[in-house]
Protein backbone atom coordinates (compact mmCIF):
# COMPACT_ATOMS: atom_id res chain seq x y z
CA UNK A 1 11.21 -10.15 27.89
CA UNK A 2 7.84 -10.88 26.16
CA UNK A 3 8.21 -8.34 23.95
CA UNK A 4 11.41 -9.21 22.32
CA UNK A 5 9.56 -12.86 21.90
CA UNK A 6 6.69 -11.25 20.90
CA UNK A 7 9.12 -9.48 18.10
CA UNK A 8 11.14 -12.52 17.24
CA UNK A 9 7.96 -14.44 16.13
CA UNK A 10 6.35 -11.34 14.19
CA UNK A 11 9.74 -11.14 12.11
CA UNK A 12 9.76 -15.05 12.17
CA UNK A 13 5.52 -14.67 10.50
CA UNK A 14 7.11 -11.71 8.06
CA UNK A 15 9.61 -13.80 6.86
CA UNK A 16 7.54 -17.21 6.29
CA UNK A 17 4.88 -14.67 4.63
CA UNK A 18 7.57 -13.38 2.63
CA UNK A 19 9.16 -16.69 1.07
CA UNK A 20 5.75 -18.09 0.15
CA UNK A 21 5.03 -15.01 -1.24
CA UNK A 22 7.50 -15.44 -3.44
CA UNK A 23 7.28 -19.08 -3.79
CA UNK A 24 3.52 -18.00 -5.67
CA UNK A 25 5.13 -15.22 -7.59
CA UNK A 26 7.34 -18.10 -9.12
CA UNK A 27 4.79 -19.88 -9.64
CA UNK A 28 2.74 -17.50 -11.48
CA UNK A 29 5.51 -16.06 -13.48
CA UNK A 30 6.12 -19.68 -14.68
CA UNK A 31 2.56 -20.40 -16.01
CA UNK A 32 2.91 -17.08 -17.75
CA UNK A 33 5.95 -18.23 -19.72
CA UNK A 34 4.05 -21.46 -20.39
CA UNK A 35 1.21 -20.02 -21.54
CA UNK A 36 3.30 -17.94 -23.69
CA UNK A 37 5.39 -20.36 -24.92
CA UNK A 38 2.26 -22.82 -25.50
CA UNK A 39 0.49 -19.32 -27.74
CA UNK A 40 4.03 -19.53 -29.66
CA UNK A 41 3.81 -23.22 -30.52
CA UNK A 42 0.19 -23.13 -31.38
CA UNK A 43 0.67 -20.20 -33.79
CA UNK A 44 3.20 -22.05 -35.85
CA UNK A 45 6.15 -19.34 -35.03
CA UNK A 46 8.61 -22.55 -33.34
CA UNK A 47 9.21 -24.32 -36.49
């Protein structure tokens, strides 16, 4: 019996581990398309 609890909360850790981890990709992959755009802009290529 304590294993199978013992399981349930590992794959309960993986997945809150997994869903921030993507919750930073997100966030990382939406600075880079600021960044970008903000290069763009600068550059004069928007207008």
């Amino acid at each position: 019996m304590a294993g199978r609890d013992r399981d349930r909360a590992k794959d309960a850790r993986q997945r809150q581990l997994r869903s921030r981890n993507l919750a930073v990709l997100a966030v990382l992959a939406a600075l880079a398309v600021l960044f970008y755009v903000i290069t763009i802009v600068k550059m004069g290529g928007a207008g």
